[in-house]
C-alpha atoms as a PDB file:
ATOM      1  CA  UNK A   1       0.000   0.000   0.000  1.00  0.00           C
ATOM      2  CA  UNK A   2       2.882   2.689   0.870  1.00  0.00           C
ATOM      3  CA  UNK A   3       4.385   0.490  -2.399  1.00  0.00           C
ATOM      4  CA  UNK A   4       1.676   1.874  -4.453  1.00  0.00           C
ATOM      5  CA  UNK A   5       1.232   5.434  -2.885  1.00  0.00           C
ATOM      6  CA  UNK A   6       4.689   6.413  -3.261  1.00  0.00           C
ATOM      7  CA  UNK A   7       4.306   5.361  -7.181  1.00  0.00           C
ATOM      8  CA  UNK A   8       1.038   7.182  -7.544  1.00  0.00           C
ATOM      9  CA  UNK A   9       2.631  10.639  -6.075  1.00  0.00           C
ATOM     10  CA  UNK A  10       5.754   9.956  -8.169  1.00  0.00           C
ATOM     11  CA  UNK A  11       3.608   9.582 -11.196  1.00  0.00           C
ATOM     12  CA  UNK A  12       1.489  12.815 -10.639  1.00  0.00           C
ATOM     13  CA  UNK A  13       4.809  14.675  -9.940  1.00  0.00           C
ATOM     14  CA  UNK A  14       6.479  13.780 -13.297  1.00  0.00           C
ATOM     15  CA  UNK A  15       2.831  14.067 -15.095  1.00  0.00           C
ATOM     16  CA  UNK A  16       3.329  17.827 -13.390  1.00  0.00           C
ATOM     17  CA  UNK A  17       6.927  18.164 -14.447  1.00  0.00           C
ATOM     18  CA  UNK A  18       6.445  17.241 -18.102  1.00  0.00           C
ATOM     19  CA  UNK A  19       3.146  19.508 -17.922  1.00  0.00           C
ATOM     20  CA  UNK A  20       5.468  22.919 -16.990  1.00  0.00           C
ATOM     21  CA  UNK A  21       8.282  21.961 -19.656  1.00  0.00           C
ATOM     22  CA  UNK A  22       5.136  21.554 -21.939  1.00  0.00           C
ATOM     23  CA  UNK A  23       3.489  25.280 -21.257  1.00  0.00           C
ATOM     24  CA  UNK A  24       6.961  27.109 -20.749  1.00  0.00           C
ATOM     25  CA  UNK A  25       7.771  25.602 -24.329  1.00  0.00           C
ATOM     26  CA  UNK A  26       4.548  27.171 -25.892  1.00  0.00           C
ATOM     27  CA  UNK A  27       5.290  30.368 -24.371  1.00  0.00           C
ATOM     28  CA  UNK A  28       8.400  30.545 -25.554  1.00  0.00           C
ATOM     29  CA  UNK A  29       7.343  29.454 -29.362  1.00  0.00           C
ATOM     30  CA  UNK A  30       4.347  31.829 -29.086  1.00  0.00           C
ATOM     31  CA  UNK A  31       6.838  34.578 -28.078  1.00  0.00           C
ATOM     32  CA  UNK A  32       9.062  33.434 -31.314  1.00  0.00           C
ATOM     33  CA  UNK A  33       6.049  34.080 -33.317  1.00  0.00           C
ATOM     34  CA  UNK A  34       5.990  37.915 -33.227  1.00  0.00           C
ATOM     35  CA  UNK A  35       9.683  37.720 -34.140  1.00  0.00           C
ATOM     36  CA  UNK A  36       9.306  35.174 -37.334  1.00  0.00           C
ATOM     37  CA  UNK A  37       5.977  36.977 -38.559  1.00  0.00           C
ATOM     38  CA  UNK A  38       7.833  40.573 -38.179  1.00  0.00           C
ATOM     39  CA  UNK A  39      10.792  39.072 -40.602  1.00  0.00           C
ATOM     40  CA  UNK A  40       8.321  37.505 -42.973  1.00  0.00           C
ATOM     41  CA  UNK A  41       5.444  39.642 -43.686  1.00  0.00           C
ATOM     42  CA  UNK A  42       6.804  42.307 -45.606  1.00  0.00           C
ATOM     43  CA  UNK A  43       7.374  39.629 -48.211  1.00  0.00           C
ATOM     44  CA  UNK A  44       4.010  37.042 -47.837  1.00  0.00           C
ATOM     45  CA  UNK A  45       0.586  39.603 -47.231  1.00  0.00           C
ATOM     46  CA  UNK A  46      -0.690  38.901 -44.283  1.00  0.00           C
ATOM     47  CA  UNK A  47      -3.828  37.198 -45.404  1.00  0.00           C
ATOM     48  CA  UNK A  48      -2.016  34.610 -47.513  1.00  0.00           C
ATOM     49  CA  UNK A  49       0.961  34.333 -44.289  1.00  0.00           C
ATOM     50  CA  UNK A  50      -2.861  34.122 -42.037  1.00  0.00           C
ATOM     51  CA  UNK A  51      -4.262  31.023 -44.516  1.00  0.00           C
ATOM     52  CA  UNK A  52      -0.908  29.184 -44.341  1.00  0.00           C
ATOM     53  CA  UNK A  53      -0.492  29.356 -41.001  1.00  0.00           C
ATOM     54  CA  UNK A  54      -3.602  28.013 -40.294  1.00  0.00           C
ATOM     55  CA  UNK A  55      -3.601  25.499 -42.827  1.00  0.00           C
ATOM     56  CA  UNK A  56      -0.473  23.829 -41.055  1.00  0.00           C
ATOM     57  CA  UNK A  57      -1.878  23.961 -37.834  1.00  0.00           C
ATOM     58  CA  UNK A  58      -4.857  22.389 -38.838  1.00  0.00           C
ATOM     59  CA  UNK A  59      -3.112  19.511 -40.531  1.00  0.00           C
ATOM     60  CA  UNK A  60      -0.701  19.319 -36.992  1.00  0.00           C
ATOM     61  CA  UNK A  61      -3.713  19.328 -35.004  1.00  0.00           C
ATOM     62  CA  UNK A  62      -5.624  16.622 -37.086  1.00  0.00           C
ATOM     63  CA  UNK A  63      -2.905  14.178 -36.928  1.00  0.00           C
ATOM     64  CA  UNK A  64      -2.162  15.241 -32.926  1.00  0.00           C
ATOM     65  CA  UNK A  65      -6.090  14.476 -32.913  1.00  0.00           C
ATOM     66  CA  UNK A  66      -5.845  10.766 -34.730  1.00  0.00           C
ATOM     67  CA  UNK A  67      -2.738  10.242 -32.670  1.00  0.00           C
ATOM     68  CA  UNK A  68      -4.954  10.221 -29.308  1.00  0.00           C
ATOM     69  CA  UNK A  69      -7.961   8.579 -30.512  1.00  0.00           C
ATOM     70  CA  UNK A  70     -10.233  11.057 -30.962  1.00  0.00           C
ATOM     71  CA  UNK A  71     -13.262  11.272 -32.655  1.00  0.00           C
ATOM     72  CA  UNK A  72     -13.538  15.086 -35.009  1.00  0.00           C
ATOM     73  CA  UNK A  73     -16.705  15.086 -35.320  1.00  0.00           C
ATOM     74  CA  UNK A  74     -19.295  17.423 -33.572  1.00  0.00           C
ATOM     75  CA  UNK A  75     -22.893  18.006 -33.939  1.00  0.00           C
ATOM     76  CA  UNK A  76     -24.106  21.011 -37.037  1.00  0.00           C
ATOM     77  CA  UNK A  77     -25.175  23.273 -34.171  1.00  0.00           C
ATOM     78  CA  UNK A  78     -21.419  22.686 -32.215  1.00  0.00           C
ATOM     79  CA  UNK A  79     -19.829  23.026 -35.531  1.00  0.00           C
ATOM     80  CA  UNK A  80     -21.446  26.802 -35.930  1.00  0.00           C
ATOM     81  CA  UNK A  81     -20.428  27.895 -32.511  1.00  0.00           C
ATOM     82  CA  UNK A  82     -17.053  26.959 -32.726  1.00  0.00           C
ATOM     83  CA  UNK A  83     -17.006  28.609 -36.139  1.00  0.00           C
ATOM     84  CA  UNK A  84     -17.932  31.772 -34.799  1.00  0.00           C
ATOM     85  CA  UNK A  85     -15.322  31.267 -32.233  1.00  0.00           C
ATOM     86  CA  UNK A  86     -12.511  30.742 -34.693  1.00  0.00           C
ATOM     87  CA  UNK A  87     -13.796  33.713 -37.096  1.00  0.00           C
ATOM     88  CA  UNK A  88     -12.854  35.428 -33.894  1.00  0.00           C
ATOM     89  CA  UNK A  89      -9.899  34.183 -32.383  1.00  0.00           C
ATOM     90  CA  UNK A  90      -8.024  32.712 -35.692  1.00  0.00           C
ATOM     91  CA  UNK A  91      -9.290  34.618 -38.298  1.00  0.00           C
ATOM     92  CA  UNK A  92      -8.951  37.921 -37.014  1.00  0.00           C
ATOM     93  CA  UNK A  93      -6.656  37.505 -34.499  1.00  0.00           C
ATOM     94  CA  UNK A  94      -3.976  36.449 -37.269  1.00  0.00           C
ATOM     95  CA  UNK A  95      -5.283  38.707 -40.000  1.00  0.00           C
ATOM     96  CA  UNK A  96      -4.773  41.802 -37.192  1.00  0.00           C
ATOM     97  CA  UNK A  97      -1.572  40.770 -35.761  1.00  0.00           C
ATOM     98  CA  UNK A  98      -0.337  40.384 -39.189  1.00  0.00           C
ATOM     99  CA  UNK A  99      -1.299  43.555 -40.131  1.00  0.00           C
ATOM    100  CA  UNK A 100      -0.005  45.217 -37.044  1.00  0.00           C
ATOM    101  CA  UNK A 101       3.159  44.120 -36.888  1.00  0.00           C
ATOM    102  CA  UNK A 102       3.634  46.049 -40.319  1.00  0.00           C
ATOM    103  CA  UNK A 103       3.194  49.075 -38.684  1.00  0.00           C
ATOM    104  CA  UNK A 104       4.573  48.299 -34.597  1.00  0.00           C
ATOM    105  CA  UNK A 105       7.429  46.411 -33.122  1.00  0.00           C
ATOM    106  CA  UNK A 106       7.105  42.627 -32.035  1.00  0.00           C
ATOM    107  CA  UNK A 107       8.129  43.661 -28.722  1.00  0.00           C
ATOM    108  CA  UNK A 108       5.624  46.183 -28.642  1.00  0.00           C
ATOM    109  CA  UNK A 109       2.935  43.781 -30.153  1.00  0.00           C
ATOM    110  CA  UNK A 110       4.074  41.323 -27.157  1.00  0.00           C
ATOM    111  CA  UNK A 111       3.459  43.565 -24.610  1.00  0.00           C
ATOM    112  CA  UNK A 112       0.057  44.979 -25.779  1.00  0.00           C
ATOM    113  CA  UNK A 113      -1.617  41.319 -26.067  1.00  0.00           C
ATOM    114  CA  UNK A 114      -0.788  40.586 -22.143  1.00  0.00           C
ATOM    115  CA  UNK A 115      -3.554  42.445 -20.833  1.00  0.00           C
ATOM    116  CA  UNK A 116      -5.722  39.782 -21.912  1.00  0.00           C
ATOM    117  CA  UNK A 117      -6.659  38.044 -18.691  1.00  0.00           C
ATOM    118  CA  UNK A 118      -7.320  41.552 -16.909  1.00  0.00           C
ATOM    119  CA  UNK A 119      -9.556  42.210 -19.929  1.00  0.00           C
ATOM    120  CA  UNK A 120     -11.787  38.762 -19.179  1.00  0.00           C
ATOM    121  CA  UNK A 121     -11.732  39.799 -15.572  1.00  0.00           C
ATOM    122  CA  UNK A 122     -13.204  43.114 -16.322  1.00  0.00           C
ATOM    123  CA  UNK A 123     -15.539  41.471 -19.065  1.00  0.00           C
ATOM    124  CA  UNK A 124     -16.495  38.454 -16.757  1.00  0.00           C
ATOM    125  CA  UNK A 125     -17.842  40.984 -14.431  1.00  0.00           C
ATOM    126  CA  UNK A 126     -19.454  43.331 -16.682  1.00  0.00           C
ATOM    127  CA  UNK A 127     -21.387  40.331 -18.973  1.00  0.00           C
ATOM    128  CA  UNK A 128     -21.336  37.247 -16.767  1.00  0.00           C
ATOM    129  CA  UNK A 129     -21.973  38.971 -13.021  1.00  0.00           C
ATOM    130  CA  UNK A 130     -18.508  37.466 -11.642  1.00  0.00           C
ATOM    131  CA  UNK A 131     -17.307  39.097  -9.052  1.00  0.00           C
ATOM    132  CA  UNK A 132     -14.314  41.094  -8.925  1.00  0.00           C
ATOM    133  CA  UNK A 133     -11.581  41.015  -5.826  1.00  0.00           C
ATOM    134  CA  UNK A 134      -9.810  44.337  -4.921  1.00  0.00           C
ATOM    135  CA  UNK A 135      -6.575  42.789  -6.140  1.00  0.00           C
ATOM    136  CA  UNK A 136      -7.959  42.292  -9.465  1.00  0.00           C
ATOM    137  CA  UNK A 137      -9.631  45.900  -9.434  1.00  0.00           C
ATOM    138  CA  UNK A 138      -6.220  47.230  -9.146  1.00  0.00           C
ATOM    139  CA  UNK A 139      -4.697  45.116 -11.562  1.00  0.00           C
ATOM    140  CA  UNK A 140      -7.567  46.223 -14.276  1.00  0.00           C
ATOM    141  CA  UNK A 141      -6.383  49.768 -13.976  1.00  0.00           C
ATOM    142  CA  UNK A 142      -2.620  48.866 -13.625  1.00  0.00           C
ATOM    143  CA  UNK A 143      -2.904  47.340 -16.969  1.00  0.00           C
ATOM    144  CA  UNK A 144      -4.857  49.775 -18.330  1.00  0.00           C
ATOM    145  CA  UNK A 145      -2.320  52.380 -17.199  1.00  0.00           C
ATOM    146  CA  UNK A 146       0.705  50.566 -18.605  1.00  0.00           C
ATOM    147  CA  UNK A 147      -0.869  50.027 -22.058  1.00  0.00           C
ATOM    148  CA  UNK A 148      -2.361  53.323 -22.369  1.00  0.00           C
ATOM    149  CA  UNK A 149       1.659  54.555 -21.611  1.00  0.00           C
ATOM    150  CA  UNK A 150       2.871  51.811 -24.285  1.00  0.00           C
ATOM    151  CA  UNK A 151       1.088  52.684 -26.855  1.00  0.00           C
ATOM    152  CA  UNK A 152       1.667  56.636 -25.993  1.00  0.00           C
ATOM    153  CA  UNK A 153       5.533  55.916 -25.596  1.00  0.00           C
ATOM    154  CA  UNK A 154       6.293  53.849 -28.533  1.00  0.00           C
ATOM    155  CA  UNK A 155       4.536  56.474 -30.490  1.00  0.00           C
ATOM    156  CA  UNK A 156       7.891  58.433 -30.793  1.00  0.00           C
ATOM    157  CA  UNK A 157      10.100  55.495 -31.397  1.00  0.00           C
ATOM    158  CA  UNK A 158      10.736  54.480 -35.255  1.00  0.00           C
ATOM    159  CA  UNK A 159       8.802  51.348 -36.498  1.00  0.00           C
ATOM    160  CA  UNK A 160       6.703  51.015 -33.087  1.00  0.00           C
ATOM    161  CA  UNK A 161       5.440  54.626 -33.563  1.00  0.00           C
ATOM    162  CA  UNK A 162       2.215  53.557 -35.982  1.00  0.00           C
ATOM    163  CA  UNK A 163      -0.549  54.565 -33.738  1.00  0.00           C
ATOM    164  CA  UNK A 164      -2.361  52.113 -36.187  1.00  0.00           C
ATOM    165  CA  UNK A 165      -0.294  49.022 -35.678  1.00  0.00           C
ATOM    166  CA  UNK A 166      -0.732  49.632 -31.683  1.00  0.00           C
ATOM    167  CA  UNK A 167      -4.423  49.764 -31.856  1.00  0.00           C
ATOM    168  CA  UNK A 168      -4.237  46.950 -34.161  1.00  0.00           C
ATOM    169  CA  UNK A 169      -2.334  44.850 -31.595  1.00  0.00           C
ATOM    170  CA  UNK A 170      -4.577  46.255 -28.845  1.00  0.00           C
ATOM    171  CA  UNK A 171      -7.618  45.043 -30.829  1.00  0.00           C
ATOM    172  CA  UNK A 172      -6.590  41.655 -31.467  1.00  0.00           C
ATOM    173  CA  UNK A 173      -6.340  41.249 -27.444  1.00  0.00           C
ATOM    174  CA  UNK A 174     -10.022  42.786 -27.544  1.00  0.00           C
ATOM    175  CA  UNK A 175     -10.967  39.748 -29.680  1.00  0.00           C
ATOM    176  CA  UNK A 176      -9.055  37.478 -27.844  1.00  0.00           C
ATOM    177  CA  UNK A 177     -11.115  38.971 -24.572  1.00  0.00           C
ATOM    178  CA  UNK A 178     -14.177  38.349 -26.519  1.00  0.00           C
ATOM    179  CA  UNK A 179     -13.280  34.747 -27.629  1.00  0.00           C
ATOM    180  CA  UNK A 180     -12.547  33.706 -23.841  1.00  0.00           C
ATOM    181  CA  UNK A 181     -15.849  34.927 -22.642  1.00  0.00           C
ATOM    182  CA  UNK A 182     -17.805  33.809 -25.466  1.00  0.00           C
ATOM    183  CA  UNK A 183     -15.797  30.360 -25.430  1.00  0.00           C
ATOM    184  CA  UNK A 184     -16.599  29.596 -21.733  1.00  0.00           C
ATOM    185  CA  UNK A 185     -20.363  28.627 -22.733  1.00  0.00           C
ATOM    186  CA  UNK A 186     -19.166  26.135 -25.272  1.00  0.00           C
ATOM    187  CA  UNK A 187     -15.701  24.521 -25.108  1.00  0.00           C
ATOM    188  CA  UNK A 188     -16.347  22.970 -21.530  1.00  0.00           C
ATOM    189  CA  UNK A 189     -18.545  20.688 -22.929  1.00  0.00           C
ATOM    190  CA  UNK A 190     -15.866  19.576 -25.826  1.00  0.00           C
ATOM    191  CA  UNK A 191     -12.512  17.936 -25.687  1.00  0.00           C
ATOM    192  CA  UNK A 192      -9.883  21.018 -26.200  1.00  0.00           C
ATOM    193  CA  UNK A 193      -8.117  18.861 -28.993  1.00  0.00           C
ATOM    194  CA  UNK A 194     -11.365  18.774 -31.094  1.00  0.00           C
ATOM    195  CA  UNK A 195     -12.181  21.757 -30.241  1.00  0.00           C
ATOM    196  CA  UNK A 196      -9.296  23.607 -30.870  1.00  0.00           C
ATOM    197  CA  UNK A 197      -9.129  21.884 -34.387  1.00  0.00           C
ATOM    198  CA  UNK A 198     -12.257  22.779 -35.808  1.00  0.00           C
ATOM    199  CA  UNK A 199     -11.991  26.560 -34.536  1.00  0.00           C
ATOM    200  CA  UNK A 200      -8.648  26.638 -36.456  1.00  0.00           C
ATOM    201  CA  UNK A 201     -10.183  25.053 -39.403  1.00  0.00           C
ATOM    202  CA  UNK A 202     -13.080  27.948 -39.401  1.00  0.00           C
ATOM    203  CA  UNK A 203     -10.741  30.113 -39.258  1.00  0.00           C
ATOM    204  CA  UNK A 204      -8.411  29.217 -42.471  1.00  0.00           C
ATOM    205  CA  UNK A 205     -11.335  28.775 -44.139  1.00  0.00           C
ATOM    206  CA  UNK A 206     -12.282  32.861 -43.443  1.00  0.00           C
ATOM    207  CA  UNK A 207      -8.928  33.433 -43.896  1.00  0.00           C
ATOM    208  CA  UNK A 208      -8.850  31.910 -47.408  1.00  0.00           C
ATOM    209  CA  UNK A 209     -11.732  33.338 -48.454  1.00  0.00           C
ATOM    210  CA  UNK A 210      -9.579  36.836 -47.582  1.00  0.00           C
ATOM    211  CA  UNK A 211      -6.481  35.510 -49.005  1.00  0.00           C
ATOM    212  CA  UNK A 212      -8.390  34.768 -52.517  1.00  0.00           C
ATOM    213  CA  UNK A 213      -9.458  39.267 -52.267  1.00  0.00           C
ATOM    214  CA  UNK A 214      -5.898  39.998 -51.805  1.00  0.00           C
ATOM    215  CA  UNK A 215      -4.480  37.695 -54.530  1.00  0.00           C
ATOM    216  CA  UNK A 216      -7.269  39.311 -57.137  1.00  0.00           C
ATOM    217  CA  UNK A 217      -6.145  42.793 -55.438  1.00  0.00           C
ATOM    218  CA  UNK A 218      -2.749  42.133 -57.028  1.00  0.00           C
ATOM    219  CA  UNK A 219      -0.985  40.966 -53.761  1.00  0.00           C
ATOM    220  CA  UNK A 220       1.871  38.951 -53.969  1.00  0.00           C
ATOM    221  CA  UNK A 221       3.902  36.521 -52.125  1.00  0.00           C
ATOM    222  CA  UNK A 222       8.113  36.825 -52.382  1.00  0.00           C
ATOM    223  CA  UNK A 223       9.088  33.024 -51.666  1.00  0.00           C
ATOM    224  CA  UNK A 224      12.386  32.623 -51.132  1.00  0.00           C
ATOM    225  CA  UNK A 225      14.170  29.983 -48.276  1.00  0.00           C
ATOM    226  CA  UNK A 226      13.445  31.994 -45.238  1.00  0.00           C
ATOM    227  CA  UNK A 227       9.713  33.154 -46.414  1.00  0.00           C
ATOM    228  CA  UNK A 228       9.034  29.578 -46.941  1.00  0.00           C
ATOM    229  CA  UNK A 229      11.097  27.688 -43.562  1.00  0.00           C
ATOM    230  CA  UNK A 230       9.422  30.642 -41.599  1.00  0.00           C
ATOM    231  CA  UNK A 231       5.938  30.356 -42.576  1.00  0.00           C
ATOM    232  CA  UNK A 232       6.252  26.058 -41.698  1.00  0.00           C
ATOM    233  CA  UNK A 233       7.867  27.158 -38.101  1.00  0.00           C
ATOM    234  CA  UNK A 234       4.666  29.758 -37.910  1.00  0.00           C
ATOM    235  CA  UNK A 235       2.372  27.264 -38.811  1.00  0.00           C
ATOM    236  CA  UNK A 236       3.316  23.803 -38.039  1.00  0.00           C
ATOM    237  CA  UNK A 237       5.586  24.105 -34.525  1.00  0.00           C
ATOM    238  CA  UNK A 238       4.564  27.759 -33.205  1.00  0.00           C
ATOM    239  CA  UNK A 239       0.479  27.145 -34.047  1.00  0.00           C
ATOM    240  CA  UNK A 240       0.030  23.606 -34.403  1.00  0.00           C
ATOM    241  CA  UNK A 241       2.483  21.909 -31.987  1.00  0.00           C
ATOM    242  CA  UNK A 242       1.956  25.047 -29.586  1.00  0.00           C
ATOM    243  CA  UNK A 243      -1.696  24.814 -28.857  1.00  0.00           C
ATOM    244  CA  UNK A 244      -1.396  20.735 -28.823  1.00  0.00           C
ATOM    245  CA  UNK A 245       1.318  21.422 -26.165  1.00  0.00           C
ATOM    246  CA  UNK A 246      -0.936  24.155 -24.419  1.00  0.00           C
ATOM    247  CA  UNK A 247      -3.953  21.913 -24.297  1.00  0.00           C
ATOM    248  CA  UNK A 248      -1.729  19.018 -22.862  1.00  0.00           C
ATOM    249  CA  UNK A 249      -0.036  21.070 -20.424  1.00  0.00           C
ATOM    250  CA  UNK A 250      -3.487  22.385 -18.547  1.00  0.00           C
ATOM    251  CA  UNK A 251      -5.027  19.060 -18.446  1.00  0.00           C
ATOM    252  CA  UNK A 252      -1.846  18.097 -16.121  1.00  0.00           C
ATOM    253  CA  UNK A 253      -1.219  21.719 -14.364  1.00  0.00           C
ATOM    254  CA  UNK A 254      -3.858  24.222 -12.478  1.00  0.00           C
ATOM    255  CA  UNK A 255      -5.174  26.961 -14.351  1.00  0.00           C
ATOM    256  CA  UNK A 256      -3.694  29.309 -12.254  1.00  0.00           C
ATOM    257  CA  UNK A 257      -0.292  28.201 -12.568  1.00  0.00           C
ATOM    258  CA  UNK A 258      -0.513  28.004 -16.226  1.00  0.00           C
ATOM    259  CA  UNK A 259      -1.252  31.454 -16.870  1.00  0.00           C
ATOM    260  CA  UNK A 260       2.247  32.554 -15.560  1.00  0.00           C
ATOM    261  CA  UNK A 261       4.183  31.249 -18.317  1.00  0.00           C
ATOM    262  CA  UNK A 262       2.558  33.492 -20.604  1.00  0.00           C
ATOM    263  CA  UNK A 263       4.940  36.442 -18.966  1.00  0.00           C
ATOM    264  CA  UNK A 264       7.824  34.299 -20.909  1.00  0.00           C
ATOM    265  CA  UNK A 265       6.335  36.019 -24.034  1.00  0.00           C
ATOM    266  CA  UNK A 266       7.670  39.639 -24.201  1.00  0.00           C
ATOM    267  CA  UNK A 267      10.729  37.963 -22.576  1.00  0.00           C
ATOM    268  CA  UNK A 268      11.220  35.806 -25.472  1.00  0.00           C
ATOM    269  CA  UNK A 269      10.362  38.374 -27.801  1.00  0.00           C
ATOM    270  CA  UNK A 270      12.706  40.630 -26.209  1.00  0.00           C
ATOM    271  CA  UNK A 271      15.679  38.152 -26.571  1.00  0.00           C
ATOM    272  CA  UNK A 272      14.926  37.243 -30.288  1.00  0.00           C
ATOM    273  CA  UNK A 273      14.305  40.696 -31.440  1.00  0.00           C
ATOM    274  CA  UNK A 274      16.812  42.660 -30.843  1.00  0.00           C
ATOM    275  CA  UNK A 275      19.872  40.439 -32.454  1.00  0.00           C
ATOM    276  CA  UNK A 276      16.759  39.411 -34.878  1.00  0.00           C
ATOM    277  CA  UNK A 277      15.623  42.481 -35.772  1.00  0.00           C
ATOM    278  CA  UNK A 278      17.817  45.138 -34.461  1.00  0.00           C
ATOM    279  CA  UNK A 279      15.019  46.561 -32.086  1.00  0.00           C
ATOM    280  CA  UNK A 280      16.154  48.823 -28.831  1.00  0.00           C
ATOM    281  CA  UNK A 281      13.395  49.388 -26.804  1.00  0.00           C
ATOM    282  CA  UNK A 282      13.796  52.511 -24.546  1.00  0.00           C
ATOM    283  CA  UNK A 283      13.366  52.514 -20.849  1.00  0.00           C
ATOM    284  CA  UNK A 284      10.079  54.027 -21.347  1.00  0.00           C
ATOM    285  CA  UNK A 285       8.863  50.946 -23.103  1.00  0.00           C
ATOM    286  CA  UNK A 286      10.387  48.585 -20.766  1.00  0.00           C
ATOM    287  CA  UNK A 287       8.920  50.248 -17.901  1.00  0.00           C
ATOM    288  CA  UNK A 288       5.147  50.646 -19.600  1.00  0.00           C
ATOM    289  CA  UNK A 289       5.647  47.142 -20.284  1.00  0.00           C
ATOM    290  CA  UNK A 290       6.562  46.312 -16.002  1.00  0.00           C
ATOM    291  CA  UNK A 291       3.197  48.373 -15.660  1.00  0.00           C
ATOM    292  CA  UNK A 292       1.430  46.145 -17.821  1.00  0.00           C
ATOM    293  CA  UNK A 293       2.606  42.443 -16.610  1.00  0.00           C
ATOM    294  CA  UNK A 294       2.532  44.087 -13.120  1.00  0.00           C
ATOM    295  CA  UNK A 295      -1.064  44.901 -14.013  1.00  0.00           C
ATOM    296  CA  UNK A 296      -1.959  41.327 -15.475  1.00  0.00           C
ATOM    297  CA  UNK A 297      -0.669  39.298 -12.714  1.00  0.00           C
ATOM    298  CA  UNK A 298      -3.003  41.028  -9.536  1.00  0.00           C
ATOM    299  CA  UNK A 299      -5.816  40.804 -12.044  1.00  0.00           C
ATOM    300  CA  UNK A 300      -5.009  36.698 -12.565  1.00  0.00           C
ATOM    301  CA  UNK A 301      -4.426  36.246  -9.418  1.00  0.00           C
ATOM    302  CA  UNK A 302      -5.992  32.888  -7.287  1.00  0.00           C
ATOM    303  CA  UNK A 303      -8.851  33.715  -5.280  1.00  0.00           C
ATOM    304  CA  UNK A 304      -6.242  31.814  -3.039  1.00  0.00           C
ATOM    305  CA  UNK A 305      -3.958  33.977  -2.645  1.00  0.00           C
ATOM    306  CA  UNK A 306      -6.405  36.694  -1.691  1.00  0.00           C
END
């Protein structure tokens, strides 16, 4: 009996080790993915970068999906929702980030999609009645605060000064908001494999759709080796292997806990775009960007730790 209890503890601690390596990993490919879509998508449009992206994914996520046994299919009526879902937070979310990180930095871009979770808090309470703790009250307007000052700040420095590629990064966290909320009525009920599979495959079909416009608009692609290796890291090990990972990860680690590797984002960013890139983010960024994490993490904080 002790036999088998010390087995069953060692078991759940190496399920919760492999579960960590598994979420810092996607946070750290997610962060790579501002960097490799800033060096790319001045040469694919963002559209057609948005379709193939997606496309890869997809395929990763089928074959993750046959790999475990499961079953695609859903029910019409599931099918719709989860469309709607991915119109919102594939198709647009890629199409915007795309587009904004024409205009802003990646580290910049980084920064402004972290409010997120303070976002859902303030949404959760405004939509779904939850209630919100002083810590998290705090943390709305922290965040607030810090990406009102980023997106202020960087608007005197070079590339990152586009007050439209800002907003554009601030909006796709908007949609992101939207998708959590909206996504809490319907993807308990559904395996987050299959789920996650058919909201990526809505949205590169909307982003096709798109991609066909652009190509009749006279857009172009500019394939050459790094267009082409960079668009399969996007889409197959940033997108496909990253939300497989993700999805893996929080079935074997709290909530909670997961949501801190996220801050390994702008860190990543940070260390890939400056030798990457050549971006030098000023102290004023850096510091907007404290203000903004700072922000996040009272506002996703445990009701524990309260």
């Amino acid at each position: 009996m002790v036999r088998q209890s010390a087995t069953r503890a060692w078991t759940k601690g190496s399920q919760q080790v492999v579960g960590h390596v598994l979420l810092a990993t996607t946070a750290i490919l997610w962060g790579s993915s501002y960097t490799a879509t800033r060096l790319v998508v001045g040469e694919v449009p963002p559209l057609l970068l948005g379709t193939l992206r997606g496309l890869l994914a997809t395929v990763v996520l089928g074959a993750a999906a046959w790999w475990a046994g499961e079953r695609l299919w859903v029910p019409r009526r599931t099918w719709v929702a989860l469309a709607g879902l991915g119109a919102l937070g594939v198709g647009y979310f890629y199409l915007g980030l795309n587009l904004a990180l024409q205009w802003t930095t990646a580290t910049t871009a980084s920064l402004l999609s972290l409010p997120y979770p303070a976002l859902t808090a303030l949404g959760g309470w405004l939509f779904l009645k939850e209630r919100l703790r002083p810590t998290q009250v705090a943390g709305i307007g922290l965040a607030a605060v810090g990406a009102t000052w980023l997106t202020l700040a960087t608007a005197q420095e070079g590339v990152g000064g586009a007050w439209f590629g800002n907003l554009l990064a601030l909006s796709i966290t908007v949609a992101w908001t939207i998708y959590t909320l909206l996504g809490r009525r319907i993807l308990p009920h559904l395996s987050a494999l299959t789920a996650t599979f058919h909201m990526m495959l809505a949205g590169t079909l909307l982003l096709a759709l798109g991609a066909g416009v652009e190509f009749l608009c006279g857009a172009r692609p500019d394939w050459t080796v790094e267009t082409i290796l960079v668009t399969l890291y996007l889409g197959g090990v940033c997108t496909g292997l990253g939300y497989a990972f993700w999805n893996r990860g929080l079935s074997l680690v709290p909530a909670a806990a997961a949501s801190t590797y996220l801050y390994l984002q702008p860190v990543t960013v940070l260390l890939l775009a400056i030798p990457l890139l050549g971006e030098q983010p000023t102290l004023r960024t850096i510091a907007a960007g404290a203000l903004v994490i700072a922000g996040t993490a009272l506002a996703a904080r445990p009701t524990g730790g309260d």
